[in-house]
Protein backbone atom coordinates (compact mmCIF):
# COMPACT_ATOMS: atom_id res chain seq x y z
CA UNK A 1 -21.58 -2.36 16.98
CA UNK A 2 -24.44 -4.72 16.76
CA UNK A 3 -23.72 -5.33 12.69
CA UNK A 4 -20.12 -6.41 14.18
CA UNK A 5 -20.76 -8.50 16.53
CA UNK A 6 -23.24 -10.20 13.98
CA UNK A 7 -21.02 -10.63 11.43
CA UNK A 8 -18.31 -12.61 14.25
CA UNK A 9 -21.49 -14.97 14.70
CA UNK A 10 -21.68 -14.96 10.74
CA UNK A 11 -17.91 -15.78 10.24
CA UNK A 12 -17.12 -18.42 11.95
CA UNK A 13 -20.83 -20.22 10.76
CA UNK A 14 -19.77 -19.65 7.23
CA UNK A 15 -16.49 -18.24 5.96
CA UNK A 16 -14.70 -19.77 8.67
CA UNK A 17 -15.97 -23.34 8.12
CA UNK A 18 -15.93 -23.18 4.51
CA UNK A 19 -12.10 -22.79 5.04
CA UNK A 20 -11.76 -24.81 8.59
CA UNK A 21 -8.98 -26.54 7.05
CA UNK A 22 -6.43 -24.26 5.75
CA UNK A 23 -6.77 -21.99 9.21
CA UNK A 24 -6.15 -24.86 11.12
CA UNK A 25 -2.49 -25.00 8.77
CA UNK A 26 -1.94 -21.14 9.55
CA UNK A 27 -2.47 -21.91 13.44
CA UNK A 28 0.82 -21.81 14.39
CA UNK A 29 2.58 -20.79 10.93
CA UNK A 30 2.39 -18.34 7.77
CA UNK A 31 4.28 -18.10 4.81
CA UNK A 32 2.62 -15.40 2.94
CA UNK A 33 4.29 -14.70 -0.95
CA UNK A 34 3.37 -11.08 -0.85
CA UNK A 35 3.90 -7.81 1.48
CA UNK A 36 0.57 -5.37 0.39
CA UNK A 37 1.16 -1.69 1.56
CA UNK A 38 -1.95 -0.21 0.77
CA UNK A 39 -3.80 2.70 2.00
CA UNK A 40 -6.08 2.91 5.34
CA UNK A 41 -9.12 3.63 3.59
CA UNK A 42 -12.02 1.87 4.65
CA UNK A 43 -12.74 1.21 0.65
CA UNK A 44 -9.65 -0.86 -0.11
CA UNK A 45 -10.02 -4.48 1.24
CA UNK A 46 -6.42 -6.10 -0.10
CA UNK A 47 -8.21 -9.68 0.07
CA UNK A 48 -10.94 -8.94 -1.93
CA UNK A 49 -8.60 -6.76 -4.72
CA UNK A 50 -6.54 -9.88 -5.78
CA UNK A 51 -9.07 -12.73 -4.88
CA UNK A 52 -6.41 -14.08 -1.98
CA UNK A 53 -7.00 -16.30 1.02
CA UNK A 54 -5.78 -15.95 4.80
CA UNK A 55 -1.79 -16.63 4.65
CA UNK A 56 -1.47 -15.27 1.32
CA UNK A 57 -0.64 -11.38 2.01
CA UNK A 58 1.31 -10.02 4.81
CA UNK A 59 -0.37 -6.50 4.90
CA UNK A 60 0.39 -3.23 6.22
CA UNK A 61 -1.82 -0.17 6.10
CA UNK A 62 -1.09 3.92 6.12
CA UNK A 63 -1.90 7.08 5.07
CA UNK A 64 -1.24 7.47 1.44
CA UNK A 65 0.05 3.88 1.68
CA UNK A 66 3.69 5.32 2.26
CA UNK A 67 6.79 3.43 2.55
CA UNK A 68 9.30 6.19 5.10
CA UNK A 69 13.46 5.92 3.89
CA UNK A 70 14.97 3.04 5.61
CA UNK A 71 16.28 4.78 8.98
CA UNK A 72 17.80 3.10 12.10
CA UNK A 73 16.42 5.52 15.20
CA UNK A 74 15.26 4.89 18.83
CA UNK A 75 11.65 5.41 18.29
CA UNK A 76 8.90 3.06 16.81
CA UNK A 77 8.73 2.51 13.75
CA UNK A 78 5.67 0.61 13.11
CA UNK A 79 5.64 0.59 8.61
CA UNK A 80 9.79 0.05 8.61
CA UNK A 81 9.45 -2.70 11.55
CA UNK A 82 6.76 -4.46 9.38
CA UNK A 83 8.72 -4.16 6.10
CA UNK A 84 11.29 -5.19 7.67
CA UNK A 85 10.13 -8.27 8.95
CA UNK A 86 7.91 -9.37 5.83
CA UNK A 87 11.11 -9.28 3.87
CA UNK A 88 13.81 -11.05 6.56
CA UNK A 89 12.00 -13.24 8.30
CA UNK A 90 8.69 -14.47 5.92
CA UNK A 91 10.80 -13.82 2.77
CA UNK A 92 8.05 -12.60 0.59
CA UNK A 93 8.46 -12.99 -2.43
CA UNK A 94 6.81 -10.20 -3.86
CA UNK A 95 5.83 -6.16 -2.73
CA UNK A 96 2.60 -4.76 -3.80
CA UNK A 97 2.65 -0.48 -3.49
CA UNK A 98 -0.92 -0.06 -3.73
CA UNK A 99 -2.23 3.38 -4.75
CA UNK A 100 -5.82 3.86 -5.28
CA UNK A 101 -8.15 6.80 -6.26
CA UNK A 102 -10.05 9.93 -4.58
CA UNK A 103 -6.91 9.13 -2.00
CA UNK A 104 -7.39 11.70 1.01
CA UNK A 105 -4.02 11.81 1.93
CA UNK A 106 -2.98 12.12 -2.02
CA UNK A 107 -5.77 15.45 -2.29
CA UNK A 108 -4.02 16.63 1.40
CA UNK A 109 -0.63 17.39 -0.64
CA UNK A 110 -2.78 20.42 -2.37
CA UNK A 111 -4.68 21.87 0.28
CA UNK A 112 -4.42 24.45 2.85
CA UNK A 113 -2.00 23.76 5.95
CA UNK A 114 -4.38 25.17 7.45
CA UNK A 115 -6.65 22.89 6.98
CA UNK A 116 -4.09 19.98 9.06
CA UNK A 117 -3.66 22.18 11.98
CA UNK A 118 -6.28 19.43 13.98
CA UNK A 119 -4.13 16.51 12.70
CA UNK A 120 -0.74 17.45 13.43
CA UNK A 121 0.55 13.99 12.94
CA UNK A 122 -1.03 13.30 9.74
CA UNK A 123 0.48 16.68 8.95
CA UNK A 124 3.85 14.81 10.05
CA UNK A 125 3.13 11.88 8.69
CA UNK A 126 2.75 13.73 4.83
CA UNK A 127 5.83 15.68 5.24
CA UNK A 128 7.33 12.37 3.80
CA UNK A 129 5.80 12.76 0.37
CA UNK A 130 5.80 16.66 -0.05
CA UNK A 131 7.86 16.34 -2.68
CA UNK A 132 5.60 14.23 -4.75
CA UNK A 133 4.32 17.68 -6.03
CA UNK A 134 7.21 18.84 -7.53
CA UNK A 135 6.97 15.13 -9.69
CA UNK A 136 3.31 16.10 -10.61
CA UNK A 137 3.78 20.15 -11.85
CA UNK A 138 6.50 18.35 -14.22
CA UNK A 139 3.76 16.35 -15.92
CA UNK A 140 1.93 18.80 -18.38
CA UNK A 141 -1.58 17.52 -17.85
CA UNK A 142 -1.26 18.27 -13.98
CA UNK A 143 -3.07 21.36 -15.23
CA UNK A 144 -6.18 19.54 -15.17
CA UNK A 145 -7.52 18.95 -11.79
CA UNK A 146 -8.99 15.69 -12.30
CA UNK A 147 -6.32 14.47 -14.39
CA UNK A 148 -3.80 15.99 -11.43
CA UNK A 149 -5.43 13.35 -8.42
CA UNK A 150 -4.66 10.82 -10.85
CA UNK A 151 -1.32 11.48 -11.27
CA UNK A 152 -0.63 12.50 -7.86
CA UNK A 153 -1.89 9.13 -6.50
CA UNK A 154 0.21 7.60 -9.32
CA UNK A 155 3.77 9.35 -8.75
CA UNK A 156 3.36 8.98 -4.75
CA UNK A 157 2.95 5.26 -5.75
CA UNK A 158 6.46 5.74 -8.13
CA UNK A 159 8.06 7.96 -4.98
CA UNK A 160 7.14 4.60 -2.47
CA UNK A 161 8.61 1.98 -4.79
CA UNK A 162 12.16 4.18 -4.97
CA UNK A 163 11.59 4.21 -0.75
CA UNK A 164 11.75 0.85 -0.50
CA UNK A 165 15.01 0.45 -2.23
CA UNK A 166 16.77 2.63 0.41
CA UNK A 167 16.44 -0.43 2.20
CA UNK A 168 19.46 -2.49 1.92
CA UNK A 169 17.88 -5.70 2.70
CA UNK A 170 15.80 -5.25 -0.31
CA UNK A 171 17.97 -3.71 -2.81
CA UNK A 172 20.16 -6.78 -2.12
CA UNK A 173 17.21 -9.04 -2.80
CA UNK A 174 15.79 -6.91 -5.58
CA UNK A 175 19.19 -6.75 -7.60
CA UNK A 176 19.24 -10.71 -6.87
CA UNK A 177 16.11 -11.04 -8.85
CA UNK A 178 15.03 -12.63 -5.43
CA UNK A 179 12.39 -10.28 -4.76
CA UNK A 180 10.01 -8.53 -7.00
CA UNK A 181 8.30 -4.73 -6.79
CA UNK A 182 5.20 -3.97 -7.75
CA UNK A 183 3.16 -0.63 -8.01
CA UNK A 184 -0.27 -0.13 -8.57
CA UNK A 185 -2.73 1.95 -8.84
CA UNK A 186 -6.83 0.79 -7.88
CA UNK A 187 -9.20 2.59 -9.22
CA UNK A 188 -12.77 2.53 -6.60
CA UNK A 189 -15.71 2.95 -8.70
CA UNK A 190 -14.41 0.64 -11.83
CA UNK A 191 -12.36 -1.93 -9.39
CA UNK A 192 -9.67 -1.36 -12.80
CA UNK A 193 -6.37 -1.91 -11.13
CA UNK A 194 -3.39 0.00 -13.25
CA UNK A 195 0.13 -1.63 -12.97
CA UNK A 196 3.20 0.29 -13.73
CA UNK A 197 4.81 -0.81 -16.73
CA UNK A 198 8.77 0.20 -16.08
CA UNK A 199 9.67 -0.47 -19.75
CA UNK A 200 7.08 1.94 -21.21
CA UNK A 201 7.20 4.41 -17.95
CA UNK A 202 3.31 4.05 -17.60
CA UNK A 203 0.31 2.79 -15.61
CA UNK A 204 -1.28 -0.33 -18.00
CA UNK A 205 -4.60 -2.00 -17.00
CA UNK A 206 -4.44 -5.29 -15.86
CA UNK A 207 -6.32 -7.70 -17.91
């Protein structure tokens, strides 16, 4: 806790007046251009990826970085409430489905049940991309098992981006060449980020 509270004292001697300016413009106000749905993992830091300041990405963080079917239902709904409101009432202009490797939640599609019987909401929480394996045991190079985490992480980024276009408010936008869809896919221990090409069906390094 100590490092923490250290790097509070650190922040606002350093980062925060090096940008003292612009967050006195975001005090009452954002207009971020991008929604980032990326994974929880303590190793992806959105801000750092694409070199953005504060007020530039709306974010929102998950398992797996999954985006649930658009549903109406009397429960909370804390990833469709906060797509939802990045797209209606900030109007991003852009979404960023942000895959990355060695994904935990990816590798959890493949293992036991049994091992999940702790986590019984995570368990929950995957049930929305089981199917994701039946897209991998298609691809013929699934056989490998290094080769297969790729592609997993890759096709559960593919199986997001058709999500999001359940909801109406963004297929209307989308088709209106008012909003743009992005996947990717970030790759740790290079910091290589893969974007999916849809004219050539493929991830392509971006360069």
């Amino acid at each position: 806790m100590e490092k923490l509270l250290n790097g509070v004292v650190q922040f606002k001697k350093e980062d925060f007046e090096a940008h003292k300016e612009l967050f006195q413009e975001l005090a009452n106000f954002q207009k971020p251009h991008t929604l980032f749905i990326g994974c929880s993992d303590s190793r992806i830091v959105p801000n750092m990826i694409t070199s953005t300041l504060p007020g530039e990405l709306f974010v929102i963080r998950n398992i797996a970085n999954i985006v649930p079917p658009y549903r109406i239902k009397d429960e909370y709904l804390a990833t469709t409430s906060a797509i939802e409101y990045a797209v209606i009432v900030l109007e991003v202009e852009n979404i960023i489905i942000c895959g990355h490797s060695n994904c935990g939640g990816c590798n959890a599609l493949w293992a036991d049940s049994e091992k999940l019987s702790k986590t019984p909401n995570v368990k929950k929480w995957l049930e929305l991309f089981e199917d994701v394996k039946e897209s991998v045991k298609k691809v013929p190079e699934s056989e490998n098992h290094s080769a297969r985490e790729w592609i997993t992480e890759q096709q559960n980024v593919l199986k997001q981006m058709k999500h999001l276009l359940s909801y109406p408010f963004i297929r209307e936008k989308y088709q209106k060449n008012q909003l743009n869809i992005y996947g990717w896919h970030y790759i740790i221990e290079t910091g290589e980020v893969f974007q999916f090409n849809k004219e050539t069906g493929s991830f392509e390094l971006i360069k």
